[in-house]
Protein backbone atom coordinates (compact mmCIF):
# COMPACT_ATOMS: atom_id res chain seq x y z
CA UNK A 1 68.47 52.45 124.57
CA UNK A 2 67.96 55.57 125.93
CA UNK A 3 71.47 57.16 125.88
CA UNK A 4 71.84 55.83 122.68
CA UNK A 5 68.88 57.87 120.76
CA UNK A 6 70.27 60.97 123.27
CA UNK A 7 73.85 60.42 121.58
CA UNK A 8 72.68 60.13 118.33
CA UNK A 9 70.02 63.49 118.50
CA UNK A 10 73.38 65.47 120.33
CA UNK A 11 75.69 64.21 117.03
CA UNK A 12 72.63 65.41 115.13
CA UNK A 13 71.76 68.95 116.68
CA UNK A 14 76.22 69.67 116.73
CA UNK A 15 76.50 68.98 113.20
CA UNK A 16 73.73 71.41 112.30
CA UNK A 17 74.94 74.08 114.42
CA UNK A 18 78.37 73.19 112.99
CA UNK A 19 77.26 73.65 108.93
CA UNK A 20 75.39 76.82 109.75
CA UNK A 21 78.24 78.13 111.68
CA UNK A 22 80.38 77.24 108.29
CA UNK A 23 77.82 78.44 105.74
CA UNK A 24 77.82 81.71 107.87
CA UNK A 25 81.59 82.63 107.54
CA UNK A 26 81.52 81.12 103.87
CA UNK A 27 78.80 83.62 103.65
CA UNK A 28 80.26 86.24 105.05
CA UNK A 29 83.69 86.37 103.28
CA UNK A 30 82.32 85.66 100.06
CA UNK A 31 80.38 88.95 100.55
CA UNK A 32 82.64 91.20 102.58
CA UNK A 33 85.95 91.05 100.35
CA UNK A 34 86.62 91.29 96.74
CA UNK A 35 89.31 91.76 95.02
CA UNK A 36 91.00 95.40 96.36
CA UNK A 37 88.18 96.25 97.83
CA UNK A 38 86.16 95.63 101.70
CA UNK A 39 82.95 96.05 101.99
CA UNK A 40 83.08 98.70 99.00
CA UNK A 41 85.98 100.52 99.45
CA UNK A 42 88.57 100.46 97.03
CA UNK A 43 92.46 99.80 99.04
CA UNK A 44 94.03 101.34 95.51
CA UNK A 45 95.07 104.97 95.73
CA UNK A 46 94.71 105.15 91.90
CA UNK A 47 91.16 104.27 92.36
CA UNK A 48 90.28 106.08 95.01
CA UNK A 49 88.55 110.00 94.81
CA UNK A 50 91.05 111.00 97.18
CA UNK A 51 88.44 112.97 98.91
CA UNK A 52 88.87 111.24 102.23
CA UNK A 53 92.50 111.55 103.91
CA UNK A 54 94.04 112.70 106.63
CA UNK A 55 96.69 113.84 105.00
CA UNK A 56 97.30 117.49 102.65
CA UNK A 57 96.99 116.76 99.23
CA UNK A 58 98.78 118.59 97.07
CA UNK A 59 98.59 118.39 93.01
CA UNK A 60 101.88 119.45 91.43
CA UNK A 61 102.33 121.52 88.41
CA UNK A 62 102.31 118.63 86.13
CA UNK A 63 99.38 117.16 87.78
CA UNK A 64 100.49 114.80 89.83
CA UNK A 65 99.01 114.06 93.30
CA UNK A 66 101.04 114.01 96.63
CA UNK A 67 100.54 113.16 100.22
CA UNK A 68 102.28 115.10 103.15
CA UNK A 69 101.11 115.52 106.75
CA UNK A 70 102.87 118.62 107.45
CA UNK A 71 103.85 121.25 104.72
CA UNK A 72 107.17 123.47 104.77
CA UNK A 73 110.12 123.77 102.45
CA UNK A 74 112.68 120.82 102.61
CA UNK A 75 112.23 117.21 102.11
CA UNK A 76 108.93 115.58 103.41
CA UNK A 77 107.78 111.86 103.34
CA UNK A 78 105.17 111.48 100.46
CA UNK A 79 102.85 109.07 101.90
CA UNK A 80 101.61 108.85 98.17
CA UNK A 81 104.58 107.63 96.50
CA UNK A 82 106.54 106.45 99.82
CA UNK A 83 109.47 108.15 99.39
CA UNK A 84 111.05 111.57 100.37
CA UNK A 85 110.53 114.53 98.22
CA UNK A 86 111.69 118.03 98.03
CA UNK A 87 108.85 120.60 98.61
CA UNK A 88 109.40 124.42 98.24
CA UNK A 89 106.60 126.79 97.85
CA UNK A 90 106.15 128.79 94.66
CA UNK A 91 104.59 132.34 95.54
CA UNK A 92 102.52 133.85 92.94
């Protein structure tokens, strides 16, 4: 008789701790990612501010926005548009 009201109260106390554990990640995702966005930050470049890179931006003459980590004349990788581009300097 024992055992059997010890069984039942350990089936009892697992299945709570199992919901709660459930209802926590449920929780948790629910909250944490939208859409393009974690946790508030937007994954889009077109989105973004582009204030917070690690990488040179530089704005072309028709306004367009590019990404390079190092800048000299040839082709470099824009990490903008993922593909090469030819960069030369224009001195003013």
């Amino acid at each position: 008789m024992k055992n059997k009201f010890l069984v039942k109260k350990i089936k009892i106390s697992l299945s709570i701790y199992i919901v709660s554990i459930l209802t926590l990640c449920v929780f948790a995702f629910s909250m944490g990612c939208r859409g393009s966005y974690i946790s508030g930050y937007s994954l889009d470049p077109d989105t973004t501010n582009h204030n917070s890179t690690i990488f040179n931006e530089i704005i072309d003459s028709d306004s367009s926005l590019h990404w390079y980590v190092k800048l000299y004349d040839g082709e470099l990788w824009c990490y903008y548009h993922n593909r090469y581009e030819m960069v030369s300097r224009v001195r003013r």
